[in-house]
Every structure is written in C-alpha cells, then in structure tokens.
C-alpha atoms as a PDB file:
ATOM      1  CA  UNK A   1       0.000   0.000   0.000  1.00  0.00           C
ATOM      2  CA  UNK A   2       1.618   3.394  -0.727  1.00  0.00           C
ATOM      3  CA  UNK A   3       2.456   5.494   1.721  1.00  0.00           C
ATOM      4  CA  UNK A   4      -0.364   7.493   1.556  1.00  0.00           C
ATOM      5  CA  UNK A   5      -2.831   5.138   0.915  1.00  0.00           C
ATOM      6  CA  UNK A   6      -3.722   6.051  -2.414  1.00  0.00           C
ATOM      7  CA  UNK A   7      -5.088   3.826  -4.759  1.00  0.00           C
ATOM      8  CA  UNK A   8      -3.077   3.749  -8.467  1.00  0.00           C
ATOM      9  CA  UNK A   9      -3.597   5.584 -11.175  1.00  0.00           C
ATOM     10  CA  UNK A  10      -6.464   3.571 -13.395  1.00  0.00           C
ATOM     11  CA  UNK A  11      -6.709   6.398 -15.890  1.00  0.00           C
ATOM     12  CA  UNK A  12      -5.351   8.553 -19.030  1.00  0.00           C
ATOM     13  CA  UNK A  13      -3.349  10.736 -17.426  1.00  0.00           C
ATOM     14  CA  UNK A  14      -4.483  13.743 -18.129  1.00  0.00           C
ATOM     15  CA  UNK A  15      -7.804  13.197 -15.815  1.00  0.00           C
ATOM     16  CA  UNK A  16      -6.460  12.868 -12.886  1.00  0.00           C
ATOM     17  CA  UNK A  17      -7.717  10.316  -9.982  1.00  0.00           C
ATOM     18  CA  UNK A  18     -10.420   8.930 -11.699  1.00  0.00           C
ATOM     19  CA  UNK A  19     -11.778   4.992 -12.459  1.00  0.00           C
ATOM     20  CA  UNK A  20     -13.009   2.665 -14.361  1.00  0.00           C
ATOM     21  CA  UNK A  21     -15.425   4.202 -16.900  1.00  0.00           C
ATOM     22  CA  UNK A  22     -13.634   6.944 -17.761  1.00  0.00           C
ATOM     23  CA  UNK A  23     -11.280   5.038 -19.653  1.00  0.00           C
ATOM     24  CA  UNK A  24     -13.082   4.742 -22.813  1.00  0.00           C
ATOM     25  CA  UNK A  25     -13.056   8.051 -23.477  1.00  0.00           C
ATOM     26  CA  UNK A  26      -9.497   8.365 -23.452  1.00  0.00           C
ATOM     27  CA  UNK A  27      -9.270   7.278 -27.570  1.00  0.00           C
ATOM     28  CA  UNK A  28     -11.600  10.202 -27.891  1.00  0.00           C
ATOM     29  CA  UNK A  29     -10.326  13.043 -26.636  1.00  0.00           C
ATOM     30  CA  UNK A  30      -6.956  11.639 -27.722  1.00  0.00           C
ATOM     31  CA  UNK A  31      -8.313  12.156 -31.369  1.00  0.00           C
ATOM     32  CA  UNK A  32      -9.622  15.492 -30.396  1.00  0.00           C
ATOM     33  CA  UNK A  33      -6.311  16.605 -28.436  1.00  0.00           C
ATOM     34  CA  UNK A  34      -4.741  15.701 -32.569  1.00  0.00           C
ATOM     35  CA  UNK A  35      -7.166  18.251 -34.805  1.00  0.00           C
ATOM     36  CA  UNK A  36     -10.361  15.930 -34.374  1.00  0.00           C
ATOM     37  CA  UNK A  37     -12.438  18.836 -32.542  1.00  0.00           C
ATOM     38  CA  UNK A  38     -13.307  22.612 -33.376  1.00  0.00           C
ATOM     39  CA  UNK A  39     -10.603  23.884 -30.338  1.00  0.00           C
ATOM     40  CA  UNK A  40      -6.817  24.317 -31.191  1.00  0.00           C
ATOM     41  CA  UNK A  41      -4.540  23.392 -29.118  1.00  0.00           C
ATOM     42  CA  UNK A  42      -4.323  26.366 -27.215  1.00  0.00           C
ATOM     43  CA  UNK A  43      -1.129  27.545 -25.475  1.00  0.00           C
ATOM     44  CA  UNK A  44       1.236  26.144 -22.423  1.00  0.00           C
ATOM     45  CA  UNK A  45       2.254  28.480 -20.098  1.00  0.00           C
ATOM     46  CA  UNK A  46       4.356  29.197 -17.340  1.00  0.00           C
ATOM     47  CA  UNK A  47       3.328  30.109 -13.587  1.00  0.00           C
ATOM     48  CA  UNK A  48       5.468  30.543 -11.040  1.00  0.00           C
ATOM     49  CA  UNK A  49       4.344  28.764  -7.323  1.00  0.00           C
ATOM     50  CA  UNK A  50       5.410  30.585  -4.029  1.00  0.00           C
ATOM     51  CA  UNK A  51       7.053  27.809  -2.168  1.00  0.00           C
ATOM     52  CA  UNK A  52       6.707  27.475   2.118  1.00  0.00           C
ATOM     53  CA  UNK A  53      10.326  28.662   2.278  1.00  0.00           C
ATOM     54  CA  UNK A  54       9.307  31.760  -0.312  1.00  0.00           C
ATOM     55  CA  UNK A  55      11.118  30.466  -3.530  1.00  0.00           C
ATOM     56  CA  UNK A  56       9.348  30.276  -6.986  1.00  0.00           C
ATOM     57  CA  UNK A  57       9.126  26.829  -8.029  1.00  0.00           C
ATOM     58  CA  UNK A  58       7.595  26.957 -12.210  1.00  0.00           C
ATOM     59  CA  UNK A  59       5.136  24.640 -13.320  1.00  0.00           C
ATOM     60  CA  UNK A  60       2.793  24.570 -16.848  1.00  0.00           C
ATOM     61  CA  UNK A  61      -0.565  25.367 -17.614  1.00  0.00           C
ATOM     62  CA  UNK A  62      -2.219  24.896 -20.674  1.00  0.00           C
ATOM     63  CA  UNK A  63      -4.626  28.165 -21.122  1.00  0.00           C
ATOM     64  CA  UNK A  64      -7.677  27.717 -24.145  1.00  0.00           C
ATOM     65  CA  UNK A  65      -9.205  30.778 -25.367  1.00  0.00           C
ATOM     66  CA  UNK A  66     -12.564  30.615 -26.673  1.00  0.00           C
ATOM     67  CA  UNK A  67     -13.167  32.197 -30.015  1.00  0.00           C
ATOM     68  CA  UNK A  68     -13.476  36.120 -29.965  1.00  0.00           C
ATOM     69  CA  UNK A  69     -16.694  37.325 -29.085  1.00  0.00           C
ATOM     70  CA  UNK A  70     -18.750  40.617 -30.539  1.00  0.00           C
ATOM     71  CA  UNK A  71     -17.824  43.111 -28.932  1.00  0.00           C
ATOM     72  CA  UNK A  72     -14.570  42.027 -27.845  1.00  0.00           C
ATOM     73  CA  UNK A  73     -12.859  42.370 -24.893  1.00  0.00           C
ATOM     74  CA  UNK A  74     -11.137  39.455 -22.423  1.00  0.00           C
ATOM     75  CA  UNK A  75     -12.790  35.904 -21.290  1.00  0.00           C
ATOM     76  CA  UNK A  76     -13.567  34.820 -18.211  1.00  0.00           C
ATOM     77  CA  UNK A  77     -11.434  32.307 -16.855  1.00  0.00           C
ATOM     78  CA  UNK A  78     -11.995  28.842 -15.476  1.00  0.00           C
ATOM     79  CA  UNK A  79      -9.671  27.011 -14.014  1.00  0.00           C
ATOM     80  CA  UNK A  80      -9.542  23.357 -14.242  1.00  0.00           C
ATOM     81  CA  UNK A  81      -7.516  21.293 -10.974  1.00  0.00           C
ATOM     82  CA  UNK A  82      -6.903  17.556 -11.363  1.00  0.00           C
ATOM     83  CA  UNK A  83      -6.431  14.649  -8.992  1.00  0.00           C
ATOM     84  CA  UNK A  84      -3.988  12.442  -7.934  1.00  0.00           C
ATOM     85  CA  UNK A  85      -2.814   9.105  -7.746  1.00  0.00           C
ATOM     86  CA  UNK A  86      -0.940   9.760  -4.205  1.00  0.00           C
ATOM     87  CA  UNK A  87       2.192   8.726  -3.853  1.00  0.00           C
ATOM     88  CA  UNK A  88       3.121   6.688  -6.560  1.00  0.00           C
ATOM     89  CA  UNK A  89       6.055   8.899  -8.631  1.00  0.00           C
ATOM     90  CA  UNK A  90       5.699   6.639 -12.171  1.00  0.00           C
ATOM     91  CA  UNK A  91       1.961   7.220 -11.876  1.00  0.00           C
ATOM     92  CA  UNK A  92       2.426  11.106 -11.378  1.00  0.00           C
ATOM     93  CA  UNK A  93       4.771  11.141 -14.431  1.00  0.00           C
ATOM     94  CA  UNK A  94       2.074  10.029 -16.696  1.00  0.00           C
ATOM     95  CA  UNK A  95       0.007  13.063 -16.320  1.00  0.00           C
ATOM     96  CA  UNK A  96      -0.224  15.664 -18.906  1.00  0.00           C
ATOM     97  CA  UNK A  97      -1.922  18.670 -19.666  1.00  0.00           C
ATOM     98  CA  UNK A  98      -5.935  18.659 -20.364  1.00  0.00           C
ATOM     99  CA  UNK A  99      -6.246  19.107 -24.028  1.00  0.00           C
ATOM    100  CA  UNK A 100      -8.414  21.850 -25.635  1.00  0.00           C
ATOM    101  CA  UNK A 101     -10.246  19.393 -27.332  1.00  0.00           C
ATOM    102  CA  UNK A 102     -11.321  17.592 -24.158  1.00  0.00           C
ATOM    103  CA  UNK A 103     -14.847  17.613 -23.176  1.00  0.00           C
ATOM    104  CA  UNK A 104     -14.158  20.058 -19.987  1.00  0.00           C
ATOM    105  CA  UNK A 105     -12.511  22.574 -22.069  1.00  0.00           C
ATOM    106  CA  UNK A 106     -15.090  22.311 -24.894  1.00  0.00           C
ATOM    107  CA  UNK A 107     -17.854  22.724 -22.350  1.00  0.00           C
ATOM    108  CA  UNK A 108     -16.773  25.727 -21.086  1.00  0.00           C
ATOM    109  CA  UNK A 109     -15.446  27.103 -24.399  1.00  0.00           C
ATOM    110  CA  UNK A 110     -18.871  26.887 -26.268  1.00  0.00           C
ATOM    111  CA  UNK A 111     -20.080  29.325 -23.074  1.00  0.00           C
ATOM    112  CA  UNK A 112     -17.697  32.026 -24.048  1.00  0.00           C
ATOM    113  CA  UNK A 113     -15.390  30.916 -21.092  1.00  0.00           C
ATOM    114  CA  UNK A 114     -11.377  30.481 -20.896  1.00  0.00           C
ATOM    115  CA  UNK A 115     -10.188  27.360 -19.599  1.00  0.00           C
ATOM    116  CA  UNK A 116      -7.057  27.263 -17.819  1.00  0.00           C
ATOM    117  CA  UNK A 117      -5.796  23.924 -16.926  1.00  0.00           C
ATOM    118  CA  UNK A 118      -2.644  23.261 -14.383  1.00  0.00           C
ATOM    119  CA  UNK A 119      -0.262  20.854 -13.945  1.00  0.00           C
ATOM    120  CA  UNK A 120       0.686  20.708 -10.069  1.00  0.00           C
ATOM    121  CA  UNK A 121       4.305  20.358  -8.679  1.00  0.00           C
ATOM    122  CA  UNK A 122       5.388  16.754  -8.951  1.00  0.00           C
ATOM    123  CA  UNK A 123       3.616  16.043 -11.591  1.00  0.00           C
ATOM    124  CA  UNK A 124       4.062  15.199 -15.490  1.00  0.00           C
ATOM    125  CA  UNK A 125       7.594  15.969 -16.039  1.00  0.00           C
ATOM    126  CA  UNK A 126       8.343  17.781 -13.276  1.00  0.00           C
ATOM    127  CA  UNK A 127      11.239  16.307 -11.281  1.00  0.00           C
ATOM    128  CA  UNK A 128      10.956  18.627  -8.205  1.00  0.00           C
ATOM    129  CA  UNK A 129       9.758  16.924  -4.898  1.00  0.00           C
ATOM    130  CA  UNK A 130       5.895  16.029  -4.620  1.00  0.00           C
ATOM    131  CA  UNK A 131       4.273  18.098  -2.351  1.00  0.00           C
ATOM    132  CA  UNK A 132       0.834  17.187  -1.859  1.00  0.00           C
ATOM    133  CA  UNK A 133       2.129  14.326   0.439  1.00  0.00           C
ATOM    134  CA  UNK A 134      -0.501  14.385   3.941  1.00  0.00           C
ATOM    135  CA  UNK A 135       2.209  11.676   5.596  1.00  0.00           C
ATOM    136  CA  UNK A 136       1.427   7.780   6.511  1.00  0.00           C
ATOM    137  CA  UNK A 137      -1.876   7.015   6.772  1.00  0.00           C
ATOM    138  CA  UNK A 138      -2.747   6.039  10.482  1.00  0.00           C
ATOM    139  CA  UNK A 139      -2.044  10.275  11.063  1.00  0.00           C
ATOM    140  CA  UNK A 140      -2.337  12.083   7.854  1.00  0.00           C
ATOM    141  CA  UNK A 141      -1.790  15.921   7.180  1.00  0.00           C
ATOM    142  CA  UNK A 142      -5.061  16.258   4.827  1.00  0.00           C
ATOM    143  CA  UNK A 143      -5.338  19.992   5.765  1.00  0.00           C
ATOM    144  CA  UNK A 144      -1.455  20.498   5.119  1.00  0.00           C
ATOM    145  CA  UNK A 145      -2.117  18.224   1.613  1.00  0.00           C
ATOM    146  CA  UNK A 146      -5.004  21.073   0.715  1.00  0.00           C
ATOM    147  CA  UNK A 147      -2.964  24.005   1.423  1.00  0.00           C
ATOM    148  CA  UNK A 148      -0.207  23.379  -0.422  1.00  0.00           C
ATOM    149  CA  UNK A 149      -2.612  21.889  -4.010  1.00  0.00           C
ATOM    150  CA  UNK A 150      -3.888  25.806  -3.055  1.00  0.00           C
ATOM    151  CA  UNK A 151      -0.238  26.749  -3.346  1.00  0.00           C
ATOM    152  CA  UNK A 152      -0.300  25.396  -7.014  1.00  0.00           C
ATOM    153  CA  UNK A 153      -3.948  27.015  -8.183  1.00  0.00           C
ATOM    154  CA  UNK A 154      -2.656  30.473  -6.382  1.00  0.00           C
ATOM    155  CA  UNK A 155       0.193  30.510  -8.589  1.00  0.00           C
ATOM    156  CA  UNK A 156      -1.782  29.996 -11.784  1.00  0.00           C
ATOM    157  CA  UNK A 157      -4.476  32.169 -11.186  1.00  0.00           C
ATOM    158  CA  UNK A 158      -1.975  34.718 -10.885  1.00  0.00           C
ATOM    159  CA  UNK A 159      -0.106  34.239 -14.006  1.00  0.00           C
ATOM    160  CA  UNK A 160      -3.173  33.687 -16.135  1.00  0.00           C
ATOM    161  CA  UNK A 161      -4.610  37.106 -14.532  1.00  0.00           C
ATOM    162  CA  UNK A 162      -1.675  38.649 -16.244  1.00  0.00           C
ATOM    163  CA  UNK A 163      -3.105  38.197 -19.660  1.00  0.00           C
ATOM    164  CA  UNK A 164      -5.086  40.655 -21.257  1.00  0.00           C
ATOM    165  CA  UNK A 165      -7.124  37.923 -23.166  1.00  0.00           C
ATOM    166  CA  UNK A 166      -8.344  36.712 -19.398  1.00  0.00           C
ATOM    167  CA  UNK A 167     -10.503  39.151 -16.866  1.00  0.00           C
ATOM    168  CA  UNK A 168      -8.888  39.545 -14.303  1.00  0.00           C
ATOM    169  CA  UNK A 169     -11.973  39.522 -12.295  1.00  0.00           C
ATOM    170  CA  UNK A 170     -14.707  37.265 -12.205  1.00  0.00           C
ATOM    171  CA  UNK A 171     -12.597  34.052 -12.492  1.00  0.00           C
ATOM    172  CA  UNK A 172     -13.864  30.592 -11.494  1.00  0.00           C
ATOM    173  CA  UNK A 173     -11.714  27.710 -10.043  1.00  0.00           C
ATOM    174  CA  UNK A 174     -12.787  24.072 -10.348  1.00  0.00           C
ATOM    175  CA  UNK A 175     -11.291  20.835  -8.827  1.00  0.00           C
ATOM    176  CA  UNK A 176     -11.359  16.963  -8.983  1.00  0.00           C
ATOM    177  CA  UNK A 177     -10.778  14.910  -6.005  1.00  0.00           C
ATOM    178  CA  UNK A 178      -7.574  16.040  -4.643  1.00  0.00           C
ATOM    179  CA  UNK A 179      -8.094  19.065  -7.325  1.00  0.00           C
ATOM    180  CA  UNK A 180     -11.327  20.072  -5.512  1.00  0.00           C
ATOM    181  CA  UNK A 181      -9.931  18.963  -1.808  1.00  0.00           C
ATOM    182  CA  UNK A 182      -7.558  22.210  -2.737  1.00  0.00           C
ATOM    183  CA  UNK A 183      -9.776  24.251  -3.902  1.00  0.00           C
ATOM    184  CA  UNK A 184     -11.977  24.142  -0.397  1.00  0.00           C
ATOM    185  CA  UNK A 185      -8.487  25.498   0.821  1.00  0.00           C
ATOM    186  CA  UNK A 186      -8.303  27.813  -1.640  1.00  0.00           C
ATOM    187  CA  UNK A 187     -11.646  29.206  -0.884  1.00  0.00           C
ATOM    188  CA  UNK A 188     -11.064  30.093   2.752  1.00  0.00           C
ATOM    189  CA  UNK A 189      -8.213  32.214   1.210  1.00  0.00           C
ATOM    190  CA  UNK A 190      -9.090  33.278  -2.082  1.00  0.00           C
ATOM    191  CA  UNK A 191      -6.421  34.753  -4.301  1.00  0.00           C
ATOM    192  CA  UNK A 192      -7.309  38.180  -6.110  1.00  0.00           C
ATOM    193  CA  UNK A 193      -9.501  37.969  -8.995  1.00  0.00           C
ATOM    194  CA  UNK A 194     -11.308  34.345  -7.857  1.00  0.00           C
ATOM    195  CA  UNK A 195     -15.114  34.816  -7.275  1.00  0.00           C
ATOM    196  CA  UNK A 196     -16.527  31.026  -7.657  1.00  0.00           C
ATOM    197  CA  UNK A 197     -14.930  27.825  -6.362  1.00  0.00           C
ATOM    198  CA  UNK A 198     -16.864  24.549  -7.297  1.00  0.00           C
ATOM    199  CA  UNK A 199     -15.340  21.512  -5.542  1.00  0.00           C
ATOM    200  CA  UNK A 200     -16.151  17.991  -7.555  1.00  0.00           C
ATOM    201  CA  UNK A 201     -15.848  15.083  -5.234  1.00  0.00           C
ATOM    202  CA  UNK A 202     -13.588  17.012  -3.075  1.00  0.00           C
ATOM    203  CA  UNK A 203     -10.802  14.895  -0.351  1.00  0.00           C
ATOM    204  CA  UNK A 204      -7.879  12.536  -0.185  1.00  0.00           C
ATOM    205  CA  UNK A 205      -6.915   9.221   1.115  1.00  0.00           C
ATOM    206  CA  UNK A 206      -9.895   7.252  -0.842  1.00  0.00           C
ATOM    207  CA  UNK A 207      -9.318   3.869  -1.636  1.00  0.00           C
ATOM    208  CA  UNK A 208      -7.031   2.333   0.675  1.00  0.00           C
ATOM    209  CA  UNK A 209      -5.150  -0.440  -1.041  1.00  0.00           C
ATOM    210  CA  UNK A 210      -7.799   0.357  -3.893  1.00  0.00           C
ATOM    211  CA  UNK A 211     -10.498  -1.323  -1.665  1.00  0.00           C
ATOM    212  CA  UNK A 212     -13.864   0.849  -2.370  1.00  0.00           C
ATOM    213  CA  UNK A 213     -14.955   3.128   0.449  1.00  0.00           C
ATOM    214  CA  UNK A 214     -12.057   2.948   2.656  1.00  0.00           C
ATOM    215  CA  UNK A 215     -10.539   5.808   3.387  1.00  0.00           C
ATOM    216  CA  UNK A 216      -7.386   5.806   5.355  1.00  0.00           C
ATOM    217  CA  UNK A 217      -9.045   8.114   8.126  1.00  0.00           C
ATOM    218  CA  UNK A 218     -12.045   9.343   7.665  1.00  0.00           C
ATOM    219  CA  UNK A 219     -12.327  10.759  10.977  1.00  0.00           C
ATOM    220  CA  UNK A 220      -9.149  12.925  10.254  1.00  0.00           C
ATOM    221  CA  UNK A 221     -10.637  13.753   6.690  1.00  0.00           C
ATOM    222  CA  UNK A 222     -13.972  15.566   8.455  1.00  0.00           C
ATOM    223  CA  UNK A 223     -11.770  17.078  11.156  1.00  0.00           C
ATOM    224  CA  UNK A 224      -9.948  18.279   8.602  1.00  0.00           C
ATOM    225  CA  UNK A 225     -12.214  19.696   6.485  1.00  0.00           C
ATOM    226  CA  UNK A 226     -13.144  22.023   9.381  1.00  0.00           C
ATOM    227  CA  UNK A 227      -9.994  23.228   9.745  1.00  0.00           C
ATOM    228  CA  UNK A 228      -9.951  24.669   6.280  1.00  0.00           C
ATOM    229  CA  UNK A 229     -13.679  26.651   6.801  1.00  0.00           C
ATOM    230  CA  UNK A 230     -11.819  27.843   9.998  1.00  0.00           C
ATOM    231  CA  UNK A 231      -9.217  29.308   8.634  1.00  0.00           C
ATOM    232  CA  UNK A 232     -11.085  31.472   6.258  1.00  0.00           C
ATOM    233  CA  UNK A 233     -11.525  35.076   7.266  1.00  0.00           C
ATOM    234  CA  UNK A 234     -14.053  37.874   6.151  1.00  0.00           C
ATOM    235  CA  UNK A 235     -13.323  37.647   2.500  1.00  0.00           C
ATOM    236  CA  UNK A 236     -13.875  33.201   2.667  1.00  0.00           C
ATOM    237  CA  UNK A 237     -15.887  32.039  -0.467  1.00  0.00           C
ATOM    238  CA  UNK A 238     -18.916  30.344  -0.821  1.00  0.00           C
ATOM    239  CA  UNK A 239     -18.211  26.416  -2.603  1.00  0.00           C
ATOM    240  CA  UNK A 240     -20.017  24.730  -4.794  1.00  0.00           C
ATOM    241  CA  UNK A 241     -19.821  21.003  -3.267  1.00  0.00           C
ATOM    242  CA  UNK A 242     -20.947  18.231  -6.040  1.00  0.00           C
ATOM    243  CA  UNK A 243     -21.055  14.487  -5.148  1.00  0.00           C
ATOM    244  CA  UNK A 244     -22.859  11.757  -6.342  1.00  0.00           C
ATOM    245  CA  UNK A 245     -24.320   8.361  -4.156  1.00  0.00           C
ATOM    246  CA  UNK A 246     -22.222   5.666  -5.881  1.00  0.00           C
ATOM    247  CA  UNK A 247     -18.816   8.106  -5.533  1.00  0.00           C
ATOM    248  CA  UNK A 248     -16.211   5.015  -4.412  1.00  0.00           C
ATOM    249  CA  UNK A 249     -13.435   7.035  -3.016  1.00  0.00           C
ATOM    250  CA  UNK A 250     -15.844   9.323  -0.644  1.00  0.00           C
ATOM    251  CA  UNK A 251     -19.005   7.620   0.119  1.00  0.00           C
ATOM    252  CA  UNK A 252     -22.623   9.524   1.043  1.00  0.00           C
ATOM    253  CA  UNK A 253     -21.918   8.958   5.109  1.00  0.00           C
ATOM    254  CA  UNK A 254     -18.179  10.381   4.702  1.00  0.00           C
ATOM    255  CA  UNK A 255     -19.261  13.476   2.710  1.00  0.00           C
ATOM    256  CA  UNK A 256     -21.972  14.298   5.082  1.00  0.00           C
ATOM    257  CA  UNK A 257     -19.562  14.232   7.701  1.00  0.00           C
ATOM    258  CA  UNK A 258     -17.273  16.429   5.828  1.00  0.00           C
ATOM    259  CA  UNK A 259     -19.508  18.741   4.682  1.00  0.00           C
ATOM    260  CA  UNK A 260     -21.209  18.860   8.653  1.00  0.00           C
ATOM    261  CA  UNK A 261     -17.696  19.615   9.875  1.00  0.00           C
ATOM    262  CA  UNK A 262     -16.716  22.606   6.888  1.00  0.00           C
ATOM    263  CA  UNK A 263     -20.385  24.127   8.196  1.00  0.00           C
ATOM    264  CA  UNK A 264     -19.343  23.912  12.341  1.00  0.00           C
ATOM    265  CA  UNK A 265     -16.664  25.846  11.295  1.00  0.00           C
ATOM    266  CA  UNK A 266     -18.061  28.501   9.542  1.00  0.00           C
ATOM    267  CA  UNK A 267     -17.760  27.317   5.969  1.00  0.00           C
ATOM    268  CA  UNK A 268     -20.546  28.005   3.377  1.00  0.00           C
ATOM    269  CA  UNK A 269     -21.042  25.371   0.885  1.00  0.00           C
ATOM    270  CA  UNK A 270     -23.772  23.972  -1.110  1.00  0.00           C
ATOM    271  CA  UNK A 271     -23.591  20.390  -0.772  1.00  0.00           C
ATOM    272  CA  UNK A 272     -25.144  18.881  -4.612  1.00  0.00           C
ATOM    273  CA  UNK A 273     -26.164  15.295  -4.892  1.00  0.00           C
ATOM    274  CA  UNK A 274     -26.076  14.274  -7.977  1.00  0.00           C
ATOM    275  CA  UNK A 275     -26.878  11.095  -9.612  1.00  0.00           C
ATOM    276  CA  UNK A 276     -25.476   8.210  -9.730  1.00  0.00           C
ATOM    277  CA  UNK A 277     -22.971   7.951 -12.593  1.00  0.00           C
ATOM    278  CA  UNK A 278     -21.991   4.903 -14.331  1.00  0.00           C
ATOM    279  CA  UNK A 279     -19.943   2.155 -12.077  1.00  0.00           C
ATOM    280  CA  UNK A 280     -18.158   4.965 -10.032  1.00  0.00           C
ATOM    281  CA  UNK A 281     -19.012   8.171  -9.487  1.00  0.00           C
ATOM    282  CA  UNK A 282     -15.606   9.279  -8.469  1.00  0.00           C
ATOM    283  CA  UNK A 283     -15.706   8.979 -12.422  1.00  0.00           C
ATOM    284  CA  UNK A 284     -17.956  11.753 -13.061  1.00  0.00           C
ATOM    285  CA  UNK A 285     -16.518  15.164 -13.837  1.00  0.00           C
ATOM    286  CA  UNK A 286     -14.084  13.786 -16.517  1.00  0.00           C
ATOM    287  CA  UNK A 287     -15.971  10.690 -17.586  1.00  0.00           C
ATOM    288  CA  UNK A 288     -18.497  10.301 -20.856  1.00  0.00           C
ATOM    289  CA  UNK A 289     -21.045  12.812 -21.264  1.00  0.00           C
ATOM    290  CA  UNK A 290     -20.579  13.611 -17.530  1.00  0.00           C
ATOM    291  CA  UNK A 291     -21.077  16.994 -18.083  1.00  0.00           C
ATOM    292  CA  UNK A 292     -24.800  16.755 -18.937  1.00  0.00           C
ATOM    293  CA  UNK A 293     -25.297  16.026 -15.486  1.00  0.00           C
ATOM    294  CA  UNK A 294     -22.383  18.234 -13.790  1.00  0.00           C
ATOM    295  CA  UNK A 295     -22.803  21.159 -16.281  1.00  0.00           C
ATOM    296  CA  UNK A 296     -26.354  22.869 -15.403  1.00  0.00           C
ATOM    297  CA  UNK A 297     -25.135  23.546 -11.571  1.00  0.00           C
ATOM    298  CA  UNK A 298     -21.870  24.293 -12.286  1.00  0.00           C
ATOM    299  CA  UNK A 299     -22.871  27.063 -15.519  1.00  0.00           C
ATOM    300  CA  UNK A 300     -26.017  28.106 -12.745  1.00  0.00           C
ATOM    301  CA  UNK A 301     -23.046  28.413 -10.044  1.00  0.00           C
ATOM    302  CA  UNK A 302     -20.774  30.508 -12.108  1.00  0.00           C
ATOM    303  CA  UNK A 303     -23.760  32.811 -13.170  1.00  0.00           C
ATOM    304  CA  UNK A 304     -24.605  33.741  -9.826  1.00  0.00           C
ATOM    305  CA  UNK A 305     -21.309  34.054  -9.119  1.00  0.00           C
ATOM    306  CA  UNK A 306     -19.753  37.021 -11.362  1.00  0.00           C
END
C-alpha cells in the first residue's frame, strides 16, 4: 500500500484520480487533443508557485481561449484542478496537460469561457519533490495536503490574470478529487480575482489499497475539512460542493460528515447530490457525457457568481 494510501492511477493521465469508466473516453479526446475537434490546441504556459520557504518553483498550464466574441474584450477564466494518484512517482509522471479538445474545455469554451488547466508540482515531467504528500496514513496531514494543491492554483491564477485575453476579475476555479480537496483550501483564502470555487468530489486518502470506500481516516478527513472553513476570514468564499451516491473514493456517510464539519466551522457550501454515474461516481466530472449532469449547476453556479 503506498504510503499514503492512495489507490493507483487507473486512468489517461491527463484526468487525474479517476476509475473505471472513464477510460473509454481516453481514444476520444486523444483524437480530439490531434485536430479531431473545433478547439486548437491552445497555449502552455508558465506560472510561477510561491514555495513554504518563499522560492518560486515553475510549473505549466495549458490556457484555451474561446473564439473572440462581438464586442470584444477578455474571457472569463476557469480554471480546471486535477487529482492524484498519491504517492506513486511513475503514476504522477504520466500526467499531462488537459487538451483543448477535451470535453471540460469544450464545455466551457462553447459558453464564451477560458479554460485554464494546471499541472501541479510533482507532476508530469516535473522532477521537483511532490508536495501534496498528507504523511502515513494512520495520522495524515489532509489539511497540510489542501494548502499546499492551493499553493499550485494560487500561482496559476496569478499568471493567467496577467493576460489581457483573461478578466482579471470574475474568475472561477474548479477541482477533482484532490483538485477540488484544494480548492476548499483555496476558498477560505481566495487569491485576487477568484469569485466562484466549485469543488467535484472534493478529499484525499480514498481507496485504501484500492479497496472501495475505505478511506485511510475518515475521521481525520472531516476534522480536517473544518480546519480549512476555519481558517477562512471575512473575505472566505462560498463552494459549490458536487457528489454523487455511488462516488467510491468518498461515500454519502463520509461526505456528510465532511460537509457537517466545513459548516461547524463557519464554511458556506452547497452540498449537490447528484446522480449516480456509471460504475463509479468518483468517475464523473471527466468521464463520458458527464457533463450533462455536472454542467447545469456548475454554468447556474458561475452565473450567480460574477
């Protein structure tokens, strides 16, 4: 069992911690990513990531414009967080950068929207230590995990603000699993310019030895989760919380937990069921036609939040 009780990688890279039935849309998007879909490629940047000990530490980002709008003037941005596969280094390698041709990108895209998708520290090709790490599993950091996956979507945001084909206000930042586990960080602390946070099957330590529904402590997880809505001061974000019933990595009784704690604390989230999606619904956000059931709360959530 790794270290941090993560389950492997069972996925394209480029979708993070997902499962089973998102693999066959990997051809597809692969096709897509290669001139099969209206989006180009878009453009790889560079942000820079304020380390603990104050260095910059680089990583890439692969920002999609959508195509000009009358009018003119800059998009607003959405920014796209993956998961993880935990530990395991060779399983972090194989991630790469969501393609503009990928059904995420494409959904927000058609709505006028930038997409900017990040690859964390430790991930891809990045050789520089991994450090998402919350420590052995019998007394994880999951708080200390969030914070620094924050560290990551801070850094982004900032360098994507710096573009005049992006608002700089108004932007929107979305996460998968560990992805959205930062962004509930995140939110307690927004960085400039962020004004909607939507969390998508948010927490770590799922799958224990890739056994469904154990999580290596789920008591620690729902402490934990309080101890990001208490850290948030006046200018702490509302979230967007989406799970669904059959979600293998954070089960219904877990998220209600979580979700009881974040609200003790002081946190404001709308907690979404949503239904149940093929045979996981860890699966969801970057499986097959997930969107249809993700999209309408997440557009509805952006809306309202300008």
């Amino acid at each position: 069992m790794p270290r941090n009780g993560a389950a492997p990688s069972r996925a394209p890279p480029y979708l993070g911690m997902i499962g089973r039935s998102a693999l066959f849309i990997g051809a597809a998007l692969l096709l897509a990513a290669c001139g099969g879909g209206p989006p180009g490629e878009g453009e790889v940047i560079t942000a820079a990531v304020a380390e603990p000990g104050g260095a910059l530490r680089p990583i890439q980002a692969r920002l999609c414009l959508p195509p000009p709008r009358a009018g003119g003037g800059p998009a607003r941005l959405v920014v796209v967080n993956h998961g993880s596969p935990g530990a395991d280094r060779a399983a972090r390698a194989r991630y790469a950068l969501l393609p503009c041709g990928s059904a995420i990108a494409r959904h927000f895209l058609a709505r006028g929207q930038a997409v900017l998708a990040p690859l964390r520290r430790g991930y891809g090709a990045d050789e520089g230590p991994w450090m998402e790490g919350f420590g052995a599993c019998e007394s994880p950091d999951y708080a200390g995990a969030a914070r620094e996956t924050g560290r990551d979507i801070r850094g982004a945001v900032a360098a994507a603000r710096a573009r005049p084909e992006v608002a700089p206000e108004g932007i929107a930042v979305i996460g998968q699993s560990a992805g959205g586990w930062g962004t509930l960080a995140l939110a307690a602390d927004p960085p400039p310019g962020v004004s909607a946070v939507v969390a998508v099957a948010p927490g770590r330590g799922g799958r224990r030895g890739d056994r469904p529904n154990d999580n290596c402590r789920p008591d620690r997880l729902a402490e934990d989760t309080g101890r990001l809505a208490a850290a948030g001061g006046p200018g702490a974000l509302p979230v967007l919380w989406l799970h669904t019933p059959n979600d293998s990595f954070f089960g219904t009784e877990l998220v209600a937990a979580m979700a009881a704690a974040h609200a003790r604390a002081g946190g404001r989230a709308t907690l979404l069921a949503l239904p149940a999606y093929g045979r996981d619904g860890h699966d969801l956000f970057y499986g097959r036609g997930g969107e249809a059931s993700w999209g309408p709360p997440v557009d509805a959530w952006l809306d309202a939040h300008p």
